[in-house]
N, C-alpha and C. Protein backbone atom coordinates (compact mmCIF):
# COMPACT_ATOMS: atom_id res chain seq x y z
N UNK A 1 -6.77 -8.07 33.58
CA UNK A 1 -7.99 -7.27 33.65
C UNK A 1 -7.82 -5.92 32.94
N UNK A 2 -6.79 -5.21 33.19
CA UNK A 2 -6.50 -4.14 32.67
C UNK A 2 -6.64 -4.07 30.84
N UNK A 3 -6.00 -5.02 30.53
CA UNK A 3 -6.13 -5.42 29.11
C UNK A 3 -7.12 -5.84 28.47
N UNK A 4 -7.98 -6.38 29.17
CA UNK A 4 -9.29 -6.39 28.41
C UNK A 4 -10.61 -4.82 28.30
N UNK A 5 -10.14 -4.10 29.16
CA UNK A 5 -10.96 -3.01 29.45
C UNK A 5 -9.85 -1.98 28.84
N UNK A 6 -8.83 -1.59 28.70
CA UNK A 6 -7.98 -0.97 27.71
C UNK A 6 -8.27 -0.72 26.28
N UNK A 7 -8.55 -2.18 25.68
CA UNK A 7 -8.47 -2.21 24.43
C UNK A 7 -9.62 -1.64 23.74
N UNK A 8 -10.92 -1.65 24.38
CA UNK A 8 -12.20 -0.95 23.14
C UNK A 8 -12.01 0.36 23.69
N UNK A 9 -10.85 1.21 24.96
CA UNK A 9 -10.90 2.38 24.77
C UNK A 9 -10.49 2.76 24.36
N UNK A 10 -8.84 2.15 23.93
CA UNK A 10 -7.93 2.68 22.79
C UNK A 10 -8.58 2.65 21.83
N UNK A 11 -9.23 2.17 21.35
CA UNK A 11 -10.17 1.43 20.19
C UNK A 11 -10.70 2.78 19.49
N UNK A 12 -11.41 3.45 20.69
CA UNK A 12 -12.32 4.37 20.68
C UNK A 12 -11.91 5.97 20.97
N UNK A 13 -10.76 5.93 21.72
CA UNK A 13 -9.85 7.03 21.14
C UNK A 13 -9.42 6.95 19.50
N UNK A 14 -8.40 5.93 19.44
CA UNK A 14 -8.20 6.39 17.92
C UNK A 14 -9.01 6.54 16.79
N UNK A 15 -10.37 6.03 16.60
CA UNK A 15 -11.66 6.33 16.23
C UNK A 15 -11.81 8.12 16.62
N UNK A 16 -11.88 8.22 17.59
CA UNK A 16 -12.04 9.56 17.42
C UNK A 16 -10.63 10.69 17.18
N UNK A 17 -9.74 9.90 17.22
CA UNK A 17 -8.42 11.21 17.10
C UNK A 17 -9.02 11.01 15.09
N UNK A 18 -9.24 10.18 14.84
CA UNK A 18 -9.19 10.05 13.47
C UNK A 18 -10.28 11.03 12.57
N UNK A 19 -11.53 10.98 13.08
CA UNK A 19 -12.26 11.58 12.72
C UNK A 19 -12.19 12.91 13.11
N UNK A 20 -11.61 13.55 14.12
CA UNK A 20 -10.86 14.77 14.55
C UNK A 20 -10.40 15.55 13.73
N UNK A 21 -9.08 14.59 12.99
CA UNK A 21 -8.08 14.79 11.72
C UNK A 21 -9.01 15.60 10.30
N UNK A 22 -10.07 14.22 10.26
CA UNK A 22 -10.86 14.19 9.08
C UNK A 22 -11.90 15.48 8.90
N UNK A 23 -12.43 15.71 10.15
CA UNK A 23 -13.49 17.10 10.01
C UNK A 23 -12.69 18.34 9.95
N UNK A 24 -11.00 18.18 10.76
CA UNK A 24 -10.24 19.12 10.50
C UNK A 24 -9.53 19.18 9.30
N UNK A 25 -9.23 18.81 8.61
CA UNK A 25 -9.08 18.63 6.85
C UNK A 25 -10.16 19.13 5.93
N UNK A 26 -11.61 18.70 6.24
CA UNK A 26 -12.34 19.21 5.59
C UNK A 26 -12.65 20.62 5.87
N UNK A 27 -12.56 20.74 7.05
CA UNK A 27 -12.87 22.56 7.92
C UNK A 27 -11.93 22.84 6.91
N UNK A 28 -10.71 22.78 6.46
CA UNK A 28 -9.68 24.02 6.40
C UNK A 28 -9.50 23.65 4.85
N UNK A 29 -9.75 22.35 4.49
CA UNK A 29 -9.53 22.08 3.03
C UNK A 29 -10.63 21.88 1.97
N UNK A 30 -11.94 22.55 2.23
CA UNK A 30 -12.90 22.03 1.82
C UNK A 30 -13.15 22.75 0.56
N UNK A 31 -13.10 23.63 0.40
CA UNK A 31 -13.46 24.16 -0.84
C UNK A 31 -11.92 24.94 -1.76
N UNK A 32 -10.71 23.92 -1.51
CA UNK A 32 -9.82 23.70 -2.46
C UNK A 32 -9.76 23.02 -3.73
N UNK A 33 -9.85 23.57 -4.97
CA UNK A 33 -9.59 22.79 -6.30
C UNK A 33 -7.74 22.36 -6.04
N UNK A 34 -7.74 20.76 -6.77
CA UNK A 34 -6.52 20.29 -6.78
C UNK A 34 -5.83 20.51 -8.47
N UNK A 35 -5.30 20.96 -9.15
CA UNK A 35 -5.09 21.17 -10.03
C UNK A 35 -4.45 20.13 -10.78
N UNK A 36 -4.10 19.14 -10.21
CA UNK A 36 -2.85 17.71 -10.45
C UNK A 36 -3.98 16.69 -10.94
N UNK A 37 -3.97 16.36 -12.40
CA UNK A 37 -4.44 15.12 -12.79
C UNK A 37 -4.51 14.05 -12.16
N UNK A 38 -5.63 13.16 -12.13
CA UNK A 38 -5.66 11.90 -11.68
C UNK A 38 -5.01 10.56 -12.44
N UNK A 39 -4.21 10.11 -11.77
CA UNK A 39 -3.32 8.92 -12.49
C UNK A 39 -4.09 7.69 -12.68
N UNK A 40 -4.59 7.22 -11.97
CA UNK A 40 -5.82 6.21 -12.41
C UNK A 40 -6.91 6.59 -13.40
């Protein structure tokens, strides 16, 4: 039982630790020029 009700919350934590990461990257990195050519 535990394991079926576990899994879409882990699910849904790391969904949000992720997007956490992502708005905090853009907050602090957003209006950085990268100076390093693109290899593709």
């Amino acid at each position: 039982c535990v394991g079926i009700r576990a899994t879409p919350i882990a699910e849904a934590m790391v969904a949000l630790v992720l997007m956490d990461h992502a708005l905090r990257h853009r907050a602090q990195n957003g209006d950085v020029v990268c100076e390093t050519p693109k290899i593709c």
